[in-house]
C-alpha atoms as a PDB file:
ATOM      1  CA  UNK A   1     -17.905 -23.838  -8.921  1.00  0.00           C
ATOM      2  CA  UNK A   2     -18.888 -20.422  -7.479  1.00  0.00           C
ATOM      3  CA  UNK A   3     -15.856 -18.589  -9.846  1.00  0.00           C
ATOM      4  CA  UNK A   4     -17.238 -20.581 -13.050  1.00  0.00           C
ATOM      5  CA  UNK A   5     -20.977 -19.743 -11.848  1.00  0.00           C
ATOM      6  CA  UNK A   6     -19.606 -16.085 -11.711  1.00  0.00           C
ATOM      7  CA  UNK A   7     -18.217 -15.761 -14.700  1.00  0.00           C
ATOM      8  CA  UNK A   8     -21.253 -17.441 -16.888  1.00  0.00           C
ATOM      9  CA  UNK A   9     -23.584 -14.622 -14.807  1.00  0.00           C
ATOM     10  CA  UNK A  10     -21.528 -11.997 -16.137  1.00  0.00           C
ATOM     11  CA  UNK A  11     -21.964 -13.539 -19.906  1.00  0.00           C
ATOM     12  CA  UNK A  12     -25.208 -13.483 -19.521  1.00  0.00           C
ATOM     13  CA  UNK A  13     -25.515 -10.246 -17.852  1.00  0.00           C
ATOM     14  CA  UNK A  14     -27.221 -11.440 -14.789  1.00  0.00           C
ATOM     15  CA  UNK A  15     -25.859  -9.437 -11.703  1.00  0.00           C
ATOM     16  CA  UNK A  16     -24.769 -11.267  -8.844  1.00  0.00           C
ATOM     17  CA  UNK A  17     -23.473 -10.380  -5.391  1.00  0.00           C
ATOM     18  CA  UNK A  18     -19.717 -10.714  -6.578  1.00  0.00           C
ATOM     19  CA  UNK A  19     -20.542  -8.546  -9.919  1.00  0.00           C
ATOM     20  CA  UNK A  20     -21.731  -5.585  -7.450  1.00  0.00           C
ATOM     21  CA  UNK A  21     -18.842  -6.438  -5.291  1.00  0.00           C
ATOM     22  CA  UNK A  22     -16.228  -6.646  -8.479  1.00  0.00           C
ATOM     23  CA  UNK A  23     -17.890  -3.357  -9.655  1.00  0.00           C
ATOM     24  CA  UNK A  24     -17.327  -1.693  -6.478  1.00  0.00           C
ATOM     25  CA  UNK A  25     -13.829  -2.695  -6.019  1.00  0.00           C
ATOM     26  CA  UNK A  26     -13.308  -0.893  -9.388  1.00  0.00           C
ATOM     27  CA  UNK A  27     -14.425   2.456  -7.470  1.00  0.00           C
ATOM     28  CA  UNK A  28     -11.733   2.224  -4.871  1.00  0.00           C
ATOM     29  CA  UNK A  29      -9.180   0.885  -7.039  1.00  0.00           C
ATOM     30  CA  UNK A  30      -9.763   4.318  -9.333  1.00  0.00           C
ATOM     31  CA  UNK A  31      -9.677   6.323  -6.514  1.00  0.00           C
ATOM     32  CA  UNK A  32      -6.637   5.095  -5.333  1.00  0.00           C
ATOM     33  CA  UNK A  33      -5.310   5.231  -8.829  1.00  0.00           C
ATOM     34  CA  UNK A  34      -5.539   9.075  -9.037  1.00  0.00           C
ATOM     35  CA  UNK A  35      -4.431   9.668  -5.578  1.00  0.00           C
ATOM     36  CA  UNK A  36      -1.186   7.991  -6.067  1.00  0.00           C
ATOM     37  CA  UNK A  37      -0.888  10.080  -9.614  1.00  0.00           C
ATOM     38  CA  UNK A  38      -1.201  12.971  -8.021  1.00  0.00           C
ATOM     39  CA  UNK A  39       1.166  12.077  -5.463  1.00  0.00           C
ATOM     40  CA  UNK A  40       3.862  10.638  -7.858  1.00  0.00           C
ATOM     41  CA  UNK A  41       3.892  14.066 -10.162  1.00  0.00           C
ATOM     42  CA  UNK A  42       4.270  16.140  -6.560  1.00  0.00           C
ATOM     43  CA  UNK A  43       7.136  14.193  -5.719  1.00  0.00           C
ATOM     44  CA  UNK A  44       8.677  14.883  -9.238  1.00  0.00           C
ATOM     45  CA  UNK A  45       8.493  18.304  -8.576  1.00  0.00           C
ATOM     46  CA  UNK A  46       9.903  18.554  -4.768  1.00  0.00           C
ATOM     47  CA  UNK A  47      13.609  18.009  -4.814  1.00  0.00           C
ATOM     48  CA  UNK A  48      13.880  18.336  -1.026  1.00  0.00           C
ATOM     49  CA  UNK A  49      11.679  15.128  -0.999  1.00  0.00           C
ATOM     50  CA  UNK A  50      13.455  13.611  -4.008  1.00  0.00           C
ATOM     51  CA  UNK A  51      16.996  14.184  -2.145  1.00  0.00           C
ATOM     52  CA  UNK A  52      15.361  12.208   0.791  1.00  0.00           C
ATOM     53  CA  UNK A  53      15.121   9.256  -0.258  1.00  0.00           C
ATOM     54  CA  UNK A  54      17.754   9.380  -3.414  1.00  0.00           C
ATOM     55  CA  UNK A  55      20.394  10.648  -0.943  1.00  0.00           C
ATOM     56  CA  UNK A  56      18.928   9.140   2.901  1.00  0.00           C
ATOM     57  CA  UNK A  57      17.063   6.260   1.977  1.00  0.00           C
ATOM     58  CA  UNK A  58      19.264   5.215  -0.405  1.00  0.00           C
ATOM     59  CA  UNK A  59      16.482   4.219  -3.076  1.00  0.00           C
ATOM     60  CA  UNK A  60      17.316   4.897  -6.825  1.00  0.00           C
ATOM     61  CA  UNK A  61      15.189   6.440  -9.328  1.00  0.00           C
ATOM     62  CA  UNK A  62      14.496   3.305 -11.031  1.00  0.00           C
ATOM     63  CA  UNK A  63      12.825   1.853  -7.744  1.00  0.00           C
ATOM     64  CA  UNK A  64      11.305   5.002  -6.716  1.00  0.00           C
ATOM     65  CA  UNK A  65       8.984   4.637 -10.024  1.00  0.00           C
ATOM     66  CA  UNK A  66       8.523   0.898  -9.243  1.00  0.00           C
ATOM     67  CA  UNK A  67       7.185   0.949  -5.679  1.00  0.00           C
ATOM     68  CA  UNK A  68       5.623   4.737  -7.611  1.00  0.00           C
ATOM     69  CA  UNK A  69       6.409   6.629  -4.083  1.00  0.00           C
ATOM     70  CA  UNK A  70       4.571  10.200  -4.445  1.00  0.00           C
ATOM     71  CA  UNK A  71       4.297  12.702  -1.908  1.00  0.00           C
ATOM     72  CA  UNK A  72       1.364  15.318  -0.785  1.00  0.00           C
ATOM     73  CA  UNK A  73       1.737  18.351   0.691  1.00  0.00           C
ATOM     74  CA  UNK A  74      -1.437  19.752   1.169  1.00  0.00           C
ATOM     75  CA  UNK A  75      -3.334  17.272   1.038  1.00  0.00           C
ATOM     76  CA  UNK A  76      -6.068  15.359  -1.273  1.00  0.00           C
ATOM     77  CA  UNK A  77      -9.522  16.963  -1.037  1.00  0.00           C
ATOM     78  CA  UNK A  78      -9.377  19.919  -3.522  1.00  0.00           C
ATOM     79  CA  UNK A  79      -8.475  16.934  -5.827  1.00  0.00           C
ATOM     80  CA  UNK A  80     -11.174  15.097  -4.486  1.00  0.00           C
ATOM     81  CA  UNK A  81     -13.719  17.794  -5.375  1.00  0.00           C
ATOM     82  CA  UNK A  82     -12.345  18.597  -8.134  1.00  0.00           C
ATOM     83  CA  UNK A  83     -12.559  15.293  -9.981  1.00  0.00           C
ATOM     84  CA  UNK A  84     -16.300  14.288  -7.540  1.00  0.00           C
ATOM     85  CA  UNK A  85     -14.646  11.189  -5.975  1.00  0.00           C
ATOM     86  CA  UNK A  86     -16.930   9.795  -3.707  1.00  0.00           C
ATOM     87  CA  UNK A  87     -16.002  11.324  -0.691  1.00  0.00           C
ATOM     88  CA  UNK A  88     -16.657   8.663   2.033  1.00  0.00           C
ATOM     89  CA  UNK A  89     -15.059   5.717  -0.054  1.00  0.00           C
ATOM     90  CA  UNK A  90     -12.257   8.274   0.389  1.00  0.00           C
ATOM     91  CA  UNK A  91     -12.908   8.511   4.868  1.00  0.00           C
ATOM     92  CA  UNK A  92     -12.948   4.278   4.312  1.00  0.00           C
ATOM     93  CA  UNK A  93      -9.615   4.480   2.476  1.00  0.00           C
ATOM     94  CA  UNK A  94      -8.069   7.159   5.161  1.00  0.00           C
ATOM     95  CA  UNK A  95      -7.519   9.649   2.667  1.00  0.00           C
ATOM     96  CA  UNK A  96      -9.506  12.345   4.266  1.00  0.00           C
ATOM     97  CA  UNK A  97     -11.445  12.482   7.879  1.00  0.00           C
ATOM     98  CA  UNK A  98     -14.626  13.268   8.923  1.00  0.00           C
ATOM     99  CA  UNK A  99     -15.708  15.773  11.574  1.00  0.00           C
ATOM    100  CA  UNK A 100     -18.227  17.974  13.232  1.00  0.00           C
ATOM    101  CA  UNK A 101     -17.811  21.062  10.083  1.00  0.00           C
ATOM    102  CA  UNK A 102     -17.703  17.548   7.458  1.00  0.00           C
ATOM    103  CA  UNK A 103     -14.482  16.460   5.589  1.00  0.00           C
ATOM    104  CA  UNK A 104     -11.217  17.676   6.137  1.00  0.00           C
ATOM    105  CA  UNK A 105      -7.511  16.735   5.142  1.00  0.00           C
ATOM    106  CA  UNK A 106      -5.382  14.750   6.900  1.00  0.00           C
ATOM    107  CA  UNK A 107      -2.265  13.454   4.761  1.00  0.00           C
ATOM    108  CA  UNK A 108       0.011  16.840   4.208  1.00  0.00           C
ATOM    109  CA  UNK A 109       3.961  16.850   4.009  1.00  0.00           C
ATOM    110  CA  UNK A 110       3.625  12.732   3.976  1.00  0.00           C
ATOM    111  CA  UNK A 111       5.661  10.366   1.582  1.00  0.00           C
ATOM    112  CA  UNK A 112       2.786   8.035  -0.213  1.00  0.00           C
ATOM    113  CA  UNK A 113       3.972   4.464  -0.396  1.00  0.00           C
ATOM    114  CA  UNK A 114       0.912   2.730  -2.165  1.00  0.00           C
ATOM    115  CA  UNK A 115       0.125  -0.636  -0.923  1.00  0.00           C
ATOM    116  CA  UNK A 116      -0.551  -3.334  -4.214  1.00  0.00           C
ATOM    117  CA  UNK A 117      -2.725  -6.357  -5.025  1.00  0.00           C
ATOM    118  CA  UNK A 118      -0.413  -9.298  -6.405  1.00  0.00           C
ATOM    119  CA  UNK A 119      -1.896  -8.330  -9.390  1.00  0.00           C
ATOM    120  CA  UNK A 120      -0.932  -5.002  -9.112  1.00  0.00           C
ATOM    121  CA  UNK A 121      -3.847  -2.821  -7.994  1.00  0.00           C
ATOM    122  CA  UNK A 122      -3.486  -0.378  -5.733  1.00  0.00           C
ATOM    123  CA  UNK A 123      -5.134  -1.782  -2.535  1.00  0.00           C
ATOM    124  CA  UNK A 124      -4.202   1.379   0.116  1.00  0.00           C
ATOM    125  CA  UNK A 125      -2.164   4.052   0.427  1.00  0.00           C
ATOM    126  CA  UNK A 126      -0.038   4.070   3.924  1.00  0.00           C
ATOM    127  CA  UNK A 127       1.633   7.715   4.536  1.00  0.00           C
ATOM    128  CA  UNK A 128       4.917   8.485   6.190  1.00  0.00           C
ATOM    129  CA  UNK A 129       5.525  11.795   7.808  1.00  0.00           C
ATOM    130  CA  UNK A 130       8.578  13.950   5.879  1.00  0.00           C
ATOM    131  CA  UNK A 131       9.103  16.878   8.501  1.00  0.00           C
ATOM    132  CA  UNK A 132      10.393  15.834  11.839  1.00  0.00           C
ATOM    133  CA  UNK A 133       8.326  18.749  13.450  1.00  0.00           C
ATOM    134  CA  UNK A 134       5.194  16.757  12.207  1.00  0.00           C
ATOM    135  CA  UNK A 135       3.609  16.015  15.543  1.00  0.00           C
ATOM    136  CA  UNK A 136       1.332  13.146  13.960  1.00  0.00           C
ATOM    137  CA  UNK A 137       2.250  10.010  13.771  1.00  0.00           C
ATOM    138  CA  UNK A 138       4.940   8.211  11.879  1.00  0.00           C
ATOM    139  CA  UNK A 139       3.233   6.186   9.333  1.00  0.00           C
ATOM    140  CA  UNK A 140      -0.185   6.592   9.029  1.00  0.00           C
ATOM    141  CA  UNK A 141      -1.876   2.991   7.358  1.00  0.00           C
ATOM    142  CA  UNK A 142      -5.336   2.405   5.495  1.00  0.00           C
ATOM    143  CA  UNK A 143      -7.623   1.384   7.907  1.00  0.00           C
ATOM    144  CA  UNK A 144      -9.714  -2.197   6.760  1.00  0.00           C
ATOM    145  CA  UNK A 145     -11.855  -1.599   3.603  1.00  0.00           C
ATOM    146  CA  UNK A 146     -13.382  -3.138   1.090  1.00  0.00           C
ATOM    147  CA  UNK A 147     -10.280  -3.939  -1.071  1.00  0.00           C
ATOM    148  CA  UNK A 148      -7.721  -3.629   2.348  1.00  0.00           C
ATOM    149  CA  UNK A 149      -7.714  -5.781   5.087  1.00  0.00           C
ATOM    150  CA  UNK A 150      -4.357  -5.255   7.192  1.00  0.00           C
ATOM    151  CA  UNK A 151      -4.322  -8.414   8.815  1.00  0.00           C
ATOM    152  CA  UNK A 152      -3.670 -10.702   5.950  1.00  0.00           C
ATOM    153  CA  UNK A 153      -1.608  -8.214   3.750  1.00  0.00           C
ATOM    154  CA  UNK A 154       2.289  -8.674   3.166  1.00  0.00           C
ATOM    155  CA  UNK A 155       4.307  -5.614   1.333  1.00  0.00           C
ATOM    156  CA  UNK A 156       6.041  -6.626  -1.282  1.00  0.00           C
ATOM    157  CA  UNK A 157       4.195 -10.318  -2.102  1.00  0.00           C
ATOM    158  CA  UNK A 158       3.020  -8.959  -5.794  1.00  0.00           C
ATOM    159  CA  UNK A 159       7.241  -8.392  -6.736  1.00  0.00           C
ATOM    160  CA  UNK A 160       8.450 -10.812  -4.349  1.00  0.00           C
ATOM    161  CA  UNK A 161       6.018 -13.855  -4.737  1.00  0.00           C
ATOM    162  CA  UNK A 162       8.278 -15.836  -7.554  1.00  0.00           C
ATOM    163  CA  UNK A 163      11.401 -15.109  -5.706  1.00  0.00           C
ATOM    164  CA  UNK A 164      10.077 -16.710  -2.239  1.00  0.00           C
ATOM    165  CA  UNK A 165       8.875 -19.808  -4.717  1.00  0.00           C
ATOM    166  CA  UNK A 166      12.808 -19.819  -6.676  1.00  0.00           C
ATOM    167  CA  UNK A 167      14.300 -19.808  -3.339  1.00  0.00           C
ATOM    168  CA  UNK A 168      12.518 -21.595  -1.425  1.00  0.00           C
ATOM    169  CA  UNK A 169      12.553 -19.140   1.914  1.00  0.00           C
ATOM    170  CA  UNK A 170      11.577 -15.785   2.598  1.00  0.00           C
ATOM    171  CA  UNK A 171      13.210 -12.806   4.576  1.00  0.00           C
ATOM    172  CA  UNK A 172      10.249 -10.963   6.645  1.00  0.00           C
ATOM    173  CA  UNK A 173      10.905  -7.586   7.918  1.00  0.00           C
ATOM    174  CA  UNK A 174       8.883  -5.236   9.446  1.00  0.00           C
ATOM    175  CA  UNK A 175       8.726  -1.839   7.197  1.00  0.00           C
ATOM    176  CA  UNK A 176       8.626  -0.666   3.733  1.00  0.00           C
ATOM    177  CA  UNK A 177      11.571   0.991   3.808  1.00  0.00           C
ATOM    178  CA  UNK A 178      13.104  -2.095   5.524  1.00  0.00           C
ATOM    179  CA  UNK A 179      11.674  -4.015   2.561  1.00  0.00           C
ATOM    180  CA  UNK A 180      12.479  -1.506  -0.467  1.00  0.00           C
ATOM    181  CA  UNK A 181      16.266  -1.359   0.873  1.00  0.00           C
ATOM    182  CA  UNK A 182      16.471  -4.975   0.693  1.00  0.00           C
ATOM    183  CA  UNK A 183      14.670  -5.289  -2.923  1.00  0.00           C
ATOM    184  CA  UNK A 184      16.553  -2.534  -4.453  1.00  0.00           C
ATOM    185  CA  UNK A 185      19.961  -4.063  -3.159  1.00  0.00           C
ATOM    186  CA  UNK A 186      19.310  -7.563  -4.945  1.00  0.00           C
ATOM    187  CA  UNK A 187      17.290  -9.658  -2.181  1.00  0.00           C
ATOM    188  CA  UNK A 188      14.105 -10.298  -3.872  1.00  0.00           C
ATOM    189  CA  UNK A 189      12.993 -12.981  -2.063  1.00  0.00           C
ATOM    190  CA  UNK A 190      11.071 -10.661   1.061  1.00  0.00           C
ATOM    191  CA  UNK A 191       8.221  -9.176   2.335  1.00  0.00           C
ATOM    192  CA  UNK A 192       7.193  -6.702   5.086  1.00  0.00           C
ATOM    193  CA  UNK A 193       4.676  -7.333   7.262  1.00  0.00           C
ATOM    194  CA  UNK A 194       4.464  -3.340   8.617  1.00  0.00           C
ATOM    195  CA  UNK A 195       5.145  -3.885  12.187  1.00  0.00           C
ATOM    196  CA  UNK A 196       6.703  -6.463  14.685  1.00  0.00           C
ATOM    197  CA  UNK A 197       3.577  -9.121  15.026  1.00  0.00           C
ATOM    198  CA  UNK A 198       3.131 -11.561  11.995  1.00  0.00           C
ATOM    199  CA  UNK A 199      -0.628 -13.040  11.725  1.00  0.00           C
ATOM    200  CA  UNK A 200      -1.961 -16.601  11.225  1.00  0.00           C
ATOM    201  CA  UNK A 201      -3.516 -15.529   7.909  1.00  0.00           C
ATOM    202  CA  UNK A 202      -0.183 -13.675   6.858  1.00  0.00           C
ATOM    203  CA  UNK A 203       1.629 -17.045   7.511  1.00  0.00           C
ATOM    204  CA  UNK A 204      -0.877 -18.939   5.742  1.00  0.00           C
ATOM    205  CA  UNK A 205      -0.428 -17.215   2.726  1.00  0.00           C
ATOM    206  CA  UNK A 206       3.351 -17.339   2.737  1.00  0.00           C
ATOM    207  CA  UNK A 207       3.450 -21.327   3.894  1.00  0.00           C
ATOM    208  CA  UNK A 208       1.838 -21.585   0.005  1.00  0.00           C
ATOM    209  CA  UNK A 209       5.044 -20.633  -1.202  1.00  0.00           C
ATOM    210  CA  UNK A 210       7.908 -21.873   1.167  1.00  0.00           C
ATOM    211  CA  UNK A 211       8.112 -23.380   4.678  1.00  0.00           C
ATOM    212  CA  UNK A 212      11.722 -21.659   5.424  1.00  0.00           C
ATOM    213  CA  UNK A 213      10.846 -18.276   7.207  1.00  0.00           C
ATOM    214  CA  UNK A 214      13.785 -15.627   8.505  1.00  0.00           C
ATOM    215  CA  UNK A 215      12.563 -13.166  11.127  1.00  0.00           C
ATOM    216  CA  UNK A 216      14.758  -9.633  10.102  1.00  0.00           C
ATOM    217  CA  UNK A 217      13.245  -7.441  12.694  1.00  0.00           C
ATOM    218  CA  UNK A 218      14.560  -4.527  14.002  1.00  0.00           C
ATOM    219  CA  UNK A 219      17.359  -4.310  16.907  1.00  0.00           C
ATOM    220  CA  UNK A 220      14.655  -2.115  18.581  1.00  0.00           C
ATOM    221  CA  UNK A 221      12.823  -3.166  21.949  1.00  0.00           C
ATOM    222  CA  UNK A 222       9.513  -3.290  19.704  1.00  0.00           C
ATOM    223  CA  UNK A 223      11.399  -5.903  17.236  1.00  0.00           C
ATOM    224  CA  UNK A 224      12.845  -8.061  20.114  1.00  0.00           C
END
């Protein structure tokens, strides 16, 4: 009732709390959008980071443009001035940070892996560091937002989601990269959870497409 009462509203042009909500999601969803283009043409044009993860991670070029990896170097907020992106949707998104002398950068020499809707909007974009000297952390993830909310989101669902249903099980693992290796070699049917704890509402969401779940953590002490 509340999707068909929605939808005559916006016929009508009578503005309702999901309209402003829709209508803000658009914002982010941009935003993200030209981050992640910005990120994809650096990566085109740094073979060091190409050779990374043609060569290490083992990912062709065909997959690299379908999970649309990018990479930054020095970071986003000239290109956040430049094109008057609203600055603290960008702080929401962790894109930039906020401190005493206002914004600053914080994603620079990071591979981009942009996290997607199941219908294919970009939702987040979680960062992984390139240089080993890079004294921050790992992977850096969205924190919640208005389009993001970590707990219930599985990697992978919007390529994976009619595998999981044609098999009948699905193969959780615990990174992207985990994930990507295992879609680019022919195993559709997975999804990565981005870390070693699955949620209720993850499971929920997953229990609408199979019952048969396969743990594929890592042999680390964190995936025991």
């Amino acid at each position: 009732f509340i999707e068909v009462f929605n939808e005559l509203a916006e016929k009508v042009g009578i503005k309702t709390r999901y309209s402003k909500i829709k209508s803000a999601s658009k914002t982010y969803i941009e935003t993200l959008e030209k981050i992640n283009r910005h990120a994809i043409f650096n990566l085109k044009e740094n073979d060091k980071v190409l050779d990374y993860l043609l060569n290490i991670r083992k990912i062709s070029e065909e997959y690299i443009d379908l999970f649309k990896l990018g990479f930054i170097e020095s970071g986003v907020l000239d290109l956040i001035n430049k094109n008057n992106l609203d600055k603290t949707i960008c702080k929401e998104m962790s894109l930039i940070a906020e401190g005493e002398y206002g914004f600053y950068d914080v994603i620079k020499n990071r591979i981009t892996i942009p996290l997607f809707s199941k219908n294919q909007h970009i939702v987040g974009l979680s960062n992984r560091k390139f240089l080993e000297e890079d004294t921050y952390a790992k992977y850096v993830n969205p924190a919640n937002s208005l389009i993001f909310k970590k707990n219930s989101y599985l990697y992978g669902l919007n390529w994976s989601e009619q595998a999981i249903k044609d098999e009948d099980k699905v193969i959780i693992v615990e990174g992207y990269f985990d994930f990507m290796k295992l879609y680019s070699n022919g195993i559709k049917n997975v999804v990565a959870i981005n870390g070693t704890t699955i949620m209720s509402t993850q499971v929920k969401d997953l229990m609408k497409l199979t019952n048969n779940f396969y743990l594929c953590l890592d042999s680390d002490k964190a995936g025991e």
